[in-house]
PDB file of N, CA and C in Angstrom:
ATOM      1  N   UNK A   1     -35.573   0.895 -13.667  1.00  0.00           N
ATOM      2  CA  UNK A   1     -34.481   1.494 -12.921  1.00  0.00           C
ATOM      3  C   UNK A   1     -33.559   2.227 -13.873  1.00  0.00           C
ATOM      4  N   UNK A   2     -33.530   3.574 -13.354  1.00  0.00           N
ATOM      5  CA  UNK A   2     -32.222   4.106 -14.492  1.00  0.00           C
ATOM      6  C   UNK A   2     -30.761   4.009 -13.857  1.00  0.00           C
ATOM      7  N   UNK A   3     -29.517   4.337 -14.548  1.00  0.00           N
ATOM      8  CA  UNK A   3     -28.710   4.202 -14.438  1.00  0.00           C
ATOM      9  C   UNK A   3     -28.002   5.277 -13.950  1.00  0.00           C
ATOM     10  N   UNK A   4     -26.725   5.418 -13.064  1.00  0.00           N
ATOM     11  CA  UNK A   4     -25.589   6.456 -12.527  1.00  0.00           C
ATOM     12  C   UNK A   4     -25.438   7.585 -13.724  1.00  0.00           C
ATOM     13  N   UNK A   5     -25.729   8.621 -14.049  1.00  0.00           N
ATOM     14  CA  UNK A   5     -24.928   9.265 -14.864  1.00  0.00           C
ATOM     15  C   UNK A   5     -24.505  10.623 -14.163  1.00  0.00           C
ATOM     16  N   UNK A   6     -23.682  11.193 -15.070  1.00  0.00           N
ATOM     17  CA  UNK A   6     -23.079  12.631 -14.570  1.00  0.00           C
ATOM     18  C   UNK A   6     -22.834  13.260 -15.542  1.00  0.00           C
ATOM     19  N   UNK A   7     -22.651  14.416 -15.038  1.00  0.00           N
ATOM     20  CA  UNK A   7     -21.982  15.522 -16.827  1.00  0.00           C
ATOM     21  C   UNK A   7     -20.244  15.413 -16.266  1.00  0.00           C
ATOM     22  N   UNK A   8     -19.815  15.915 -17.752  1.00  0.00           N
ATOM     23  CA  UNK A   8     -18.676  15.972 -17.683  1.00  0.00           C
ATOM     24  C   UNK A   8     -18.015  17.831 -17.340  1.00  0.00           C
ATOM     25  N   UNK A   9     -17.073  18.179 -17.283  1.00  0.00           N
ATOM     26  CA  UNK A   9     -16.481  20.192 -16.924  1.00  0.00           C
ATOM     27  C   UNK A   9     -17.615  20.603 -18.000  1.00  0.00           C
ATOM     28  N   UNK A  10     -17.649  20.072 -18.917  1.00  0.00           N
ATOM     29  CA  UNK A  10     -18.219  20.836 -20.433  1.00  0.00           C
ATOM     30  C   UNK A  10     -19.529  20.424 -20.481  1.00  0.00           C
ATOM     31  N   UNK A  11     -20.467  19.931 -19.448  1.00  0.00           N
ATOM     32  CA  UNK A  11     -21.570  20.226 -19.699  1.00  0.00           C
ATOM     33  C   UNK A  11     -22.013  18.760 -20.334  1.00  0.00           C
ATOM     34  N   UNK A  12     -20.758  17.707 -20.818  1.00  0.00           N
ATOM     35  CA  UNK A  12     -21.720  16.504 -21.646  1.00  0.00           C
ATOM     36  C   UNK A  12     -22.533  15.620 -20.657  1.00  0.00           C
ATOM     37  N   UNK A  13     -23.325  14.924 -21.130  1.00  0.00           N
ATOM     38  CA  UNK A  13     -23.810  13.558 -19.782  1.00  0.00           C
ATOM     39  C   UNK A  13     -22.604  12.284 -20.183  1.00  0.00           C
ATOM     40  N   UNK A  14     -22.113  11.121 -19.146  1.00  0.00           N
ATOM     41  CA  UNK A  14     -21.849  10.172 -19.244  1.00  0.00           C
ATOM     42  C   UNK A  14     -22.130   9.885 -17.834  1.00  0.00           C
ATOM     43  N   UNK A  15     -22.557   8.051 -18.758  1.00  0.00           N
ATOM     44  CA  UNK A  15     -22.714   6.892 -17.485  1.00  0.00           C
ATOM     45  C   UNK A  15     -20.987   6.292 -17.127  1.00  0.00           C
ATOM     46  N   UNK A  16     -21.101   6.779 -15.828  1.00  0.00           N
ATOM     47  CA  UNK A  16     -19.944   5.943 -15.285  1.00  0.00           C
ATOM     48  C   UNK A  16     -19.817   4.919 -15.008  1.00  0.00           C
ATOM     49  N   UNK A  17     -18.888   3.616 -15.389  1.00  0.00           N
ATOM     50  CA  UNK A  17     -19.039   2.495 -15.383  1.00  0.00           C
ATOM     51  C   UNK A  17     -18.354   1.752 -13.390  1.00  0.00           C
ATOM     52  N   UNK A  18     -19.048   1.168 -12.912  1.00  0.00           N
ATOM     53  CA  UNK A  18     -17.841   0.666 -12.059  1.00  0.00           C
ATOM     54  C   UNK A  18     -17.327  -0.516 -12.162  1.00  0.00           C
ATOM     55  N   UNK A  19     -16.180  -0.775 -11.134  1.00  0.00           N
ATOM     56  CA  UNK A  19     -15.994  -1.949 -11.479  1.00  0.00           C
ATOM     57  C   UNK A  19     -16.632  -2.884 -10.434  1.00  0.00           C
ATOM     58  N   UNK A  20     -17.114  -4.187 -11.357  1.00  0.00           N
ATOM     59  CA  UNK A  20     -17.864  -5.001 -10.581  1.00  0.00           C
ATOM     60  C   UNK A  20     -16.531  -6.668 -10.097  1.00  0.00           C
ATOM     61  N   UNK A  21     -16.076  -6.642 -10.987  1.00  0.00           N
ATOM     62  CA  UNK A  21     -15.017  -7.824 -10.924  1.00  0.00           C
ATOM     63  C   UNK A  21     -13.707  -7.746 -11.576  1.00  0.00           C
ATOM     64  N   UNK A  22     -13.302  -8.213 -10.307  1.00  0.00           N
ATOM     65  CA  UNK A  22     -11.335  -8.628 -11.170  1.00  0.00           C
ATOM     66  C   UNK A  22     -11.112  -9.958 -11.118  1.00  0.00           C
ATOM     67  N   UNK A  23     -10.432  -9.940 -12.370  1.00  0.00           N
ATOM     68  CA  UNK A  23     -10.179 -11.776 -12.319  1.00  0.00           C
ATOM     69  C   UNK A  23      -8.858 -11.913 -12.092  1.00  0.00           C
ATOM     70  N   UNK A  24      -8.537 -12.586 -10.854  1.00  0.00           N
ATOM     71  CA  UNK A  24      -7.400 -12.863 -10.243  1.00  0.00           C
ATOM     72  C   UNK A  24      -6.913 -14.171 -11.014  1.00  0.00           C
ATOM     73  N   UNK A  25      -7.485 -14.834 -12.162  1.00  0.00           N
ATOM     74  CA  UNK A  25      -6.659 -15.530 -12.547  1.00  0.00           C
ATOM     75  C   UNK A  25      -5.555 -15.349 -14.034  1.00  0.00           C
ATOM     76  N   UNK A  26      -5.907 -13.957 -14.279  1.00  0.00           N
ATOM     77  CA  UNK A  26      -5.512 -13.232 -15.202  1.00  0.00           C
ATOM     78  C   UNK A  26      -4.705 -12.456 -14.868  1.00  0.00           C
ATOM     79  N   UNK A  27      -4.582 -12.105 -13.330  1.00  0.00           N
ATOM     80  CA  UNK A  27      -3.800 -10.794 -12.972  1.00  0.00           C
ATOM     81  C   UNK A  27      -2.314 -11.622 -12.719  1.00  0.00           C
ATOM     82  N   UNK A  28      -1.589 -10.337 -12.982  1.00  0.00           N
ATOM     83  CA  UNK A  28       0.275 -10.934 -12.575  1.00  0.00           C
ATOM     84  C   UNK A  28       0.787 -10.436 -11.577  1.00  0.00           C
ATOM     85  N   UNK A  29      -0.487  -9.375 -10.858  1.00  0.00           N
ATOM     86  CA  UNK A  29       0.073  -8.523  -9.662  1.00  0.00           C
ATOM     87  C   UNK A  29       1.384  -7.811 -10.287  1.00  0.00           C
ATOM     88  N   UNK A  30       1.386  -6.730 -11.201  1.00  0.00           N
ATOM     89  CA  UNK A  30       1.988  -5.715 -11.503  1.00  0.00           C
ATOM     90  C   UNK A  30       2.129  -4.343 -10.655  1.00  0.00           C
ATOM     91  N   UNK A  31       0.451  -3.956 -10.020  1.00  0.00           N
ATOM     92  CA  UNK A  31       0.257  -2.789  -9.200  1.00  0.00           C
ATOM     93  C   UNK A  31      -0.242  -1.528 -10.202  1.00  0.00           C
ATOM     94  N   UNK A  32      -0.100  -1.791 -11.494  1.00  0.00           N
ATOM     95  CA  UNK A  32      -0.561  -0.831 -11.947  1.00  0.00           C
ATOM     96  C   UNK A  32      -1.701  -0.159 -11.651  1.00  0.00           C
ATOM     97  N   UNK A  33      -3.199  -0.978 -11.609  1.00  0.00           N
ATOM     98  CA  UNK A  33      -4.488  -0.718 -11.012  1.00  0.00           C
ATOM     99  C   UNK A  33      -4.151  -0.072  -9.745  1.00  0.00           C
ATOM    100  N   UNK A  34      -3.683  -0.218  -8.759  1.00  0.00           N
ATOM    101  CA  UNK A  34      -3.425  -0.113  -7.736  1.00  0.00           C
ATOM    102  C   UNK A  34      -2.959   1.191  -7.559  1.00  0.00           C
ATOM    103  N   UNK A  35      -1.374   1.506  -8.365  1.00  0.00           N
ATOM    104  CA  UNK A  35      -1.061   3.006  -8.558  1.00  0.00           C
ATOM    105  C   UNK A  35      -2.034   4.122  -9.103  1.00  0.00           C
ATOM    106  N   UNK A  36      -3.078   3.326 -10.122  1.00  0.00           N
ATOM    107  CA  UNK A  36      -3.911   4.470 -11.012  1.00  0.00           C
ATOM    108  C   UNK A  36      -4.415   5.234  -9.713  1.00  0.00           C
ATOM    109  N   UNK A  37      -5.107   4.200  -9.164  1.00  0.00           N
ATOM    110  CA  UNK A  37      -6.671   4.299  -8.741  1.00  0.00           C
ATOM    111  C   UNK A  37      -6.604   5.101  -7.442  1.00  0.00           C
ATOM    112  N   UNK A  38      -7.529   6.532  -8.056  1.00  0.00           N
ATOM    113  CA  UNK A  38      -7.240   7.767  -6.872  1.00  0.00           C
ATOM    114  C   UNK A  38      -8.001   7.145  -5.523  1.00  0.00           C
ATOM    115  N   UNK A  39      -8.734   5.840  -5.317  1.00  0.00           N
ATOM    116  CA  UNK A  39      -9.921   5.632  -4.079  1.00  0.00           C
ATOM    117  C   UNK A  39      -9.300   4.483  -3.424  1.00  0.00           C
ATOM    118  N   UNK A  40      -8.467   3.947  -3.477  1.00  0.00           N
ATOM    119  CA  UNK A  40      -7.673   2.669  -2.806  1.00  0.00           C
ATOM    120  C   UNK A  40      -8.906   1.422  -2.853  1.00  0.00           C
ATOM    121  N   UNK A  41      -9.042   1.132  -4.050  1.00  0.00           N
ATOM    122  CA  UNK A  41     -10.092  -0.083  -4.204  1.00  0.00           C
ATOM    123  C   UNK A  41      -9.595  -1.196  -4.637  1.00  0.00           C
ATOM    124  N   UNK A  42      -7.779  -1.167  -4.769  1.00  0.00           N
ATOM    125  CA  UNK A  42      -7.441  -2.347  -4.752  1.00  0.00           C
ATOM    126  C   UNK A  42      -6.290  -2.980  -3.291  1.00  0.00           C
ATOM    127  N   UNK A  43      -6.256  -3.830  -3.516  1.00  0.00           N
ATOM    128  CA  UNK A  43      -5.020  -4.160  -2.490  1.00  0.00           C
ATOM    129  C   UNK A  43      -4.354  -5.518  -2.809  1.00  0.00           C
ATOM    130  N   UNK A  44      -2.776  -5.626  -2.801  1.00  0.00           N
ATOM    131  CA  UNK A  44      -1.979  -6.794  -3.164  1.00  0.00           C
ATOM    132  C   UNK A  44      -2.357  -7.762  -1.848  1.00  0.00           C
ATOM    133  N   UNK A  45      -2.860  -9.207  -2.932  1.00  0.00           N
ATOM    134  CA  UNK A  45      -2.893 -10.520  -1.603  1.00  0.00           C
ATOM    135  C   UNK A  45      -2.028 -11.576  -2.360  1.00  0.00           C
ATOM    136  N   UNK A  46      -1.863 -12.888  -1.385  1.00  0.00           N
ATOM    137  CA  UNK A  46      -1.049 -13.736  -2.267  1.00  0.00           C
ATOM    138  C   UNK A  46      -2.221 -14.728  -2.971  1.00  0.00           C
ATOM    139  N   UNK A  47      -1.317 -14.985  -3.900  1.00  0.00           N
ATOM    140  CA  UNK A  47      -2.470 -15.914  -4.958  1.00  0.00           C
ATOM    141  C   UNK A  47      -2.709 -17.508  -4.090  1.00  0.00           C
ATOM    142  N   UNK A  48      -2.238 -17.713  -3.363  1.00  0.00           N
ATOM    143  CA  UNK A  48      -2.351 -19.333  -3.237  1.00  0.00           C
ATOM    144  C   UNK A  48      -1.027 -20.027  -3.264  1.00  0.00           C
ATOM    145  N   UNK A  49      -1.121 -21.516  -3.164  1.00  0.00           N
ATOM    146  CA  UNK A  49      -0.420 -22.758  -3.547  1.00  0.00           C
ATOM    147  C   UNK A  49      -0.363 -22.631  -4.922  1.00  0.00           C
ATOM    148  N   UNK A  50       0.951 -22.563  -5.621  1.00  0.00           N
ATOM    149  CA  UNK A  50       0.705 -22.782  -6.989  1.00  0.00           C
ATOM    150  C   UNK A  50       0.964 -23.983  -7.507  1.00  0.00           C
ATOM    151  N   UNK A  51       0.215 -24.602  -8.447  1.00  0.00           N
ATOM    152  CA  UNK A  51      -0.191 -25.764  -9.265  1.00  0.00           C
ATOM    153  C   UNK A  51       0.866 -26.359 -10.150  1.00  0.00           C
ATOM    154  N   UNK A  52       2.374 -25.174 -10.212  1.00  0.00           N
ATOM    155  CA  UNK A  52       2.832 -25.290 -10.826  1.00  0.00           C
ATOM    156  C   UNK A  52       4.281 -25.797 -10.158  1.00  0.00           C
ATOM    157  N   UNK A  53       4.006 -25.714  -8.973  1.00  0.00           N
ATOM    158  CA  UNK A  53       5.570 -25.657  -7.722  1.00  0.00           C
ATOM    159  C   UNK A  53       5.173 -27.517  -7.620  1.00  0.00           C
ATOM    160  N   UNK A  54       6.216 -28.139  -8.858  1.00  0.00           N
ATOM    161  CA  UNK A  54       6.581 -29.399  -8.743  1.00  0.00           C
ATOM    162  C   UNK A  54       7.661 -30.140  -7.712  1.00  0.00           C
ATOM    163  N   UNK A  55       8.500 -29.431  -7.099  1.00  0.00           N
ATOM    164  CA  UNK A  55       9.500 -29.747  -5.949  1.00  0.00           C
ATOM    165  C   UNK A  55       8.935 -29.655  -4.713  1.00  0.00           C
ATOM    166  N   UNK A  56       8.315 -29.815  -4.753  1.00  0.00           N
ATOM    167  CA  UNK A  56       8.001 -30.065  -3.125  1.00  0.00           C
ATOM    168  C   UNK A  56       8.518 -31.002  -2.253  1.00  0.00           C
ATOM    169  N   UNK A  57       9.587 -31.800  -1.996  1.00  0.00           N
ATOM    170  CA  UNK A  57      10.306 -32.403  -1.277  1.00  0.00           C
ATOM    171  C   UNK A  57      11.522 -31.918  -1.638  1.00  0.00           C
ATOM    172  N   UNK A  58      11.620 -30.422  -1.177  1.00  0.00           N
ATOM    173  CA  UNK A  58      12.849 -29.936  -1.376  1.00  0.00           C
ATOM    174  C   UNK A  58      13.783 -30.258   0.234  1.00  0.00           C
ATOM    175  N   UNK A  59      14.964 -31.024   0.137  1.00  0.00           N
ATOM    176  CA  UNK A  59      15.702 -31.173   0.922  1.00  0.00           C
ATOM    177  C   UNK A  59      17.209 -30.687   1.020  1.00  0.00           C
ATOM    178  N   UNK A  60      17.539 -30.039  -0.105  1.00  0.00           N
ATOM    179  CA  UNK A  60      18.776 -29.124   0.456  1.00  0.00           C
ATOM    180  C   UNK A  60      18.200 -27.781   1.115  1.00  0.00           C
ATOM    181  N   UNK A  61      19.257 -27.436   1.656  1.00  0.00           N
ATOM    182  CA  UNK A  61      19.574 -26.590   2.692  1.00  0.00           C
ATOM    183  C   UNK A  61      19.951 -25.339   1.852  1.00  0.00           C
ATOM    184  N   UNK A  62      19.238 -24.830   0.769  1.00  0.00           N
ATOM    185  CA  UNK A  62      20.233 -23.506  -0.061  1.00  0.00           C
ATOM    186  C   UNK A  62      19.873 -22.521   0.665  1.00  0.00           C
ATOM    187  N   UNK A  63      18.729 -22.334   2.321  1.00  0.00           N
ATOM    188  CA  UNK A  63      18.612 -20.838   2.328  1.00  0.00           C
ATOM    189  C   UNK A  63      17.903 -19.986   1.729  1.00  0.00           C
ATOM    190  N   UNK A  64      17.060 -20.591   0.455  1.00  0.00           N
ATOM    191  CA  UNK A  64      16.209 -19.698  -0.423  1.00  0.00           C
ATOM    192  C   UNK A  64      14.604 -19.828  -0.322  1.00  0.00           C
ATOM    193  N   UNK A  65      13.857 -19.049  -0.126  1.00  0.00           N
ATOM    194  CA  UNK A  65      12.531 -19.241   0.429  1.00  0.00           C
ATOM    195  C   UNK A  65      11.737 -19.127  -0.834  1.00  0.00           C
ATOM    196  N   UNK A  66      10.639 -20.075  -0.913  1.00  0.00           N
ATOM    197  CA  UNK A  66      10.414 -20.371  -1.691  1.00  0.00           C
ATOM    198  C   UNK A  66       9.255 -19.397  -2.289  1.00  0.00           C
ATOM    199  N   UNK A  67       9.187 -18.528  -3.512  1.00  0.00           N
ATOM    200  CA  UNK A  67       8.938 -17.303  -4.229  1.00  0.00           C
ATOM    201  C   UNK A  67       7.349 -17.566  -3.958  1.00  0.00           C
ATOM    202  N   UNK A  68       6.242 -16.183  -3.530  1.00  0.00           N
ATOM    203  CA  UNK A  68       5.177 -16.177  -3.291  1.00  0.00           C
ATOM    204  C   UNK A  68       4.541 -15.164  -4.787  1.00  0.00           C
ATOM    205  N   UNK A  69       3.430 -16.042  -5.213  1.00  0.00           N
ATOM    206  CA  UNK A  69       3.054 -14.993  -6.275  1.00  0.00           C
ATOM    207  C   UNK A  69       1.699 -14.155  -5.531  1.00  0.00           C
ATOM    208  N   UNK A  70       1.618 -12.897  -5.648  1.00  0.00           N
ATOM    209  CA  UNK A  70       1.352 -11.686  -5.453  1.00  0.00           C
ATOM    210  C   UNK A  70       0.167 -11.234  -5.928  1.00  0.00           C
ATOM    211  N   UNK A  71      -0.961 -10.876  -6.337  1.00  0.00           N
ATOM    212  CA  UNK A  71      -2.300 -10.786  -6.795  1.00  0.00           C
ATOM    213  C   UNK A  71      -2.966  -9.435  -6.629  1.00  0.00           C
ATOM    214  N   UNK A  72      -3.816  -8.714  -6.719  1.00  0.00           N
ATOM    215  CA  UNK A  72      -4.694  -7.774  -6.786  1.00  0.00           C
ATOM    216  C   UNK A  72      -5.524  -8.807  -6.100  1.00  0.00           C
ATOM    217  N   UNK A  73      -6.467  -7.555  -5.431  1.00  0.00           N
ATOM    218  CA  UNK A  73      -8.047  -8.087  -4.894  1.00  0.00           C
ATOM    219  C   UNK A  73      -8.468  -6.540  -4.705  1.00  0.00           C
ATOM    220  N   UNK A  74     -10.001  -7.172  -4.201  1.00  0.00           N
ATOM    221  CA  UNK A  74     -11.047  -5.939  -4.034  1.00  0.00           C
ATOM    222  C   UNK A  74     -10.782  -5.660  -3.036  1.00  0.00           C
ATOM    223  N   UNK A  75     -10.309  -4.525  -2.486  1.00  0.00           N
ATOM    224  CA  UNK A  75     -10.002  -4.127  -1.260  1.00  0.00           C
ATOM    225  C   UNK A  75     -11.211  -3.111  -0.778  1.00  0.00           C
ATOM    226  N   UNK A  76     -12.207  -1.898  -1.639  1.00  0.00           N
ATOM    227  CA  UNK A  76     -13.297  -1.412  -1.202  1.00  0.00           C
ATOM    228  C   UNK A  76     -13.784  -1.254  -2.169  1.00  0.00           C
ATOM    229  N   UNK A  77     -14.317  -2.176  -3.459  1.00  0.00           N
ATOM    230  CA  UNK A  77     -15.430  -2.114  -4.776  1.00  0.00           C
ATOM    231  C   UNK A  77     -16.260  -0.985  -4.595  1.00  0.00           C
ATOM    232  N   UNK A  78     -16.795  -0.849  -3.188  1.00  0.00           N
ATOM    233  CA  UNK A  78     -17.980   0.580  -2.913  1.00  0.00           C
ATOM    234  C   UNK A  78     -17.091   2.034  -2.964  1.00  0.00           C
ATOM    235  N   UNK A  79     -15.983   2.011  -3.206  1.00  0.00           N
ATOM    236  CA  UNK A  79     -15.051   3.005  -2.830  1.00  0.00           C
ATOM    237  C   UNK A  79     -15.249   3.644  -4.546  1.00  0.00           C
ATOM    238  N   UNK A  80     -15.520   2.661  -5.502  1.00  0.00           N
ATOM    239  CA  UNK A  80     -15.067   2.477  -7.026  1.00  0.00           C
ATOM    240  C   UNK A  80     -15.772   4.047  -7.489  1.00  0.00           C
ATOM    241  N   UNK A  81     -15.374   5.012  -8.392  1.00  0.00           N
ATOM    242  CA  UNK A  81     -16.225   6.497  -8.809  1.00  0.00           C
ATOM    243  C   UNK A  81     -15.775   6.151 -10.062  1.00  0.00           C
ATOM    244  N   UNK A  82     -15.660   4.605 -10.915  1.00  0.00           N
ATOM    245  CA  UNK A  82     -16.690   4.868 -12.126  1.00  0.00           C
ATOM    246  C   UNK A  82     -15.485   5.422 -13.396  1.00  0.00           C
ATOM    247  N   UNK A  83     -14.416   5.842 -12.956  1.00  0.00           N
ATOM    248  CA  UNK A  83     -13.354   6.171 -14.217  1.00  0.00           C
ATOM    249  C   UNK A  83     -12.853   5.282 -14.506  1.00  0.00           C
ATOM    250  N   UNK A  84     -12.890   4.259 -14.538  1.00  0.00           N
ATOM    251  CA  UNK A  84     -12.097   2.948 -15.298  1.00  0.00           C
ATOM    252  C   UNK A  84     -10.846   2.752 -15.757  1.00  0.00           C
ATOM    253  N   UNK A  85     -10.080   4.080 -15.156  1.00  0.00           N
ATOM    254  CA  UNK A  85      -8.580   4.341 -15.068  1.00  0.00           C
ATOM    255  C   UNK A  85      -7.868   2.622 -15.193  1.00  0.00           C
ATOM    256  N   UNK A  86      -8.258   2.043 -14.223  1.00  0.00           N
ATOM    257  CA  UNK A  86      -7.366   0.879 -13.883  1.00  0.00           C
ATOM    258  C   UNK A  86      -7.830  -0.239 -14.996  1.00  0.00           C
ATOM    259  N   UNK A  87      -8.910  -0.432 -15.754  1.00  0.00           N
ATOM    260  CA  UNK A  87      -8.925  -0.759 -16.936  1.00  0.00           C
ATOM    261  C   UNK A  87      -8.080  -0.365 -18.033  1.00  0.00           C
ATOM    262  N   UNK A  88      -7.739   0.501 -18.108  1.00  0.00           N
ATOM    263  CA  UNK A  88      -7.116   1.661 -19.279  1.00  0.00           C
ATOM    264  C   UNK A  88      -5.483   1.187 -18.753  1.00  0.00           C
ATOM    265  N   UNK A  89      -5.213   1.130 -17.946  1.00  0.00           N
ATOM    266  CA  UNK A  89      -3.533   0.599 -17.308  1.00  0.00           C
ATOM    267  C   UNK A  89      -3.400  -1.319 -17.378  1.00  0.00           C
ATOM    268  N   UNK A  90      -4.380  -1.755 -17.188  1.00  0.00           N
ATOM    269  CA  UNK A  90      -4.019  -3.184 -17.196  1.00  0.00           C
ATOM    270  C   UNK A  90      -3.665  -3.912 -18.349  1.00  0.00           C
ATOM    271  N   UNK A  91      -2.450  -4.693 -18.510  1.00  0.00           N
ATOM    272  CA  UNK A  91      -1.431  -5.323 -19.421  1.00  0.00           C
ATOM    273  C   UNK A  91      -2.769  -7.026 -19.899  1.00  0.00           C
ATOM    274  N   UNK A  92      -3.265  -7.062 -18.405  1.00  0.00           N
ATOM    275  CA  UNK A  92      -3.783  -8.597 -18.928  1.00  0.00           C
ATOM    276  C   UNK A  92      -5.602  -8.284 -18.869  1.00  0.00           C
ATOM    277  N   UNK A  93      -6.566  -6.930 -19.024  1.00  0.00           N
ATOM    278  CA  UNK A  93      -7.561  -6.773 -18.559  1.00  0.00           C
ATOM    279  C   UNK A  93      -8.510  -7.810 -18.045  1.00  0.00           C
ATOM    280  N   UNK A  94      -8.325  -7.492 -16.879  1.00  0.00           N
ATOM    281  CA  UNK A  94      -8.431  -8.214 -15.911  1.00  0.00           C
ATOM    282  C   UNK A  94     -10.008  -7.567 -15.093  1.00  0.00           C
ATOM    283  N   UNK A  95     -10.027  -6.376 -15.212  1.00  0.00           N
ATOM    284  CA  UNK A  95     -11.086  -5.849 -14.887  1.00  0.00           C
ATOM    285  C   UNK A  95     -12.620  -5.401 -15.513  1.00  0.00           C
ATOM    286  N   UNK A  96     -13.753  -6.020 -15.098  1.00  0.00           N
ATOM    287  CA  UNK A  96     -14.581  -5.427 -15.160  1.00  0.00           C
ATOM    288  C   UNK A  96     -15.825  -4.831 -15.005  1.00  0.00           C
ATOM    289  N   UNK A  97     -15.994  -4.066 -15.984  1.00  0.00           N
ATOM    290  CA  UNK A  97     -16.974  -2.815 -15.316  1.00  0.00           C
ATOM    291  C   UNK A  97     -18.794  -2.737 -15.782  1.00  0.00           C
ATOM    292  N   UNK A  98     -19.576  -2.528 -15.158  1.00  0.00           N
ATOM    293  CA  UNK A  98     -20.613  -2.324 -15.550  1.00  0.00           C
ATOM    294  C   UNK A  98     -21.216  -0.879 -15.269  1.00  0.00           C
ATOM    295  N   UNK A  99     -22.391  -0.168 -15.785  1.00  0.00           N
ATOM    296  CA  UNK A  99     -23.046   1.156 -15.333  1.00  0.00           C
ATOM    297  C   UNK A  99     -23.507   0.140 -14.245  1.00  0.00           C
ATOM    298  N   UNK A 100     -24.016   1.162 -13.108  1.00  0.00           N
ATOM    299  CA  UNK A 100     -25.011   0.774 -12.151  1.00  0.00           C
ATOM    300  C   UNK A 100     -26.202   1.648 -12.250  1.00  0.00           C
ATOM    301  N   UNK A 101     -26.933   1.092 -11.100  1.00  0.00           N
ATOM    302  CA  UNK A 101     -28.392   1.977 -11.057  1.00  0.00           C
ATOM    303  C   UNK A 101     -28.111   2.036  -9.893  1.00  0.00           C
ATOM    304  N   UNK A 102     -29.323   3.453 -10.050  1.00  0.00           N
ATOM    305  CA  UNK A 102     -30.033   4.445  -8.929  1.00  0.00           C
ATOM    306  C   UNK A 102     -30.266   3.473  -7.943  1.00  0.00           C
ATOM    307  N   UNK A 103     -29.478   3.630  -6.599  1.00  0.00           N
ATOM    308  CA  UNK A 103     -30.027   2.644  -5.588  1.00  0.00           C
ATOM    309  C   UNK A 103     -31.506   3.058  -4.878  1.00  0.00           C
ATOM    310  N   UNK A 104     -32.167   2.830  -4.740  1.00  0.00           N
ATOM    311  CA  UNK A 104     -33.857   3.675  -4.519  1.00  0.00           C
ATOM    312  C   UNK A 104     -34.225   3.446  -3.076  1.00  0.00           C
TER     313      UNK A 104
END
């Protein structure tokens, strides 16, 4: 099986990489990926229960809701064209990419 490639304006060949995985346990939900990326292949979800929220029998009354952490996910991976922009922007790389092959 060969692999995706393309030329570049000038005539070079390159294999475009896509992305195959993000690791949401690395991400801080910044949005950067999110802003790069011209194909909307990411989207903010919440991370979960965190492991770290020791008060849980909170019984005053302060009114303050208790802070949700924020995440990246794959919102359309098939959407992905292979510039790895959102690699090149991420603080914790979090993303990654492989060439693919010729689907036959």
């Amino acid at each position: 099986m060969s692999e995706i490639t393309g030329l570049t304006r000038g005539g070079e060949p390159y294999t475009p990489k896509f992305l195959m995985k993000l690791e949401q346990t690395n991400c801080i939900g910044c949005g950067r990926c999110y802003k790069v990326c011209p194909r909307d292949v990411f989207k903010l979800v919440e991370r979960g229960e965190s492991d770290s929220d020791l008060d849980d029998d909170d019984d005053d009354d302060d009114d303050l809701d208790d802070d949700v952490t924020m995440v990246m996910a794959l919102a359309n991976a098939l959407d992905c064209i292979g510039c790895e922009a959102c690699s090149r922007v991420c603080p914790k790389s979090c993303m990654l990419h492989e060439p693919s092959a010729i689907a036959a």
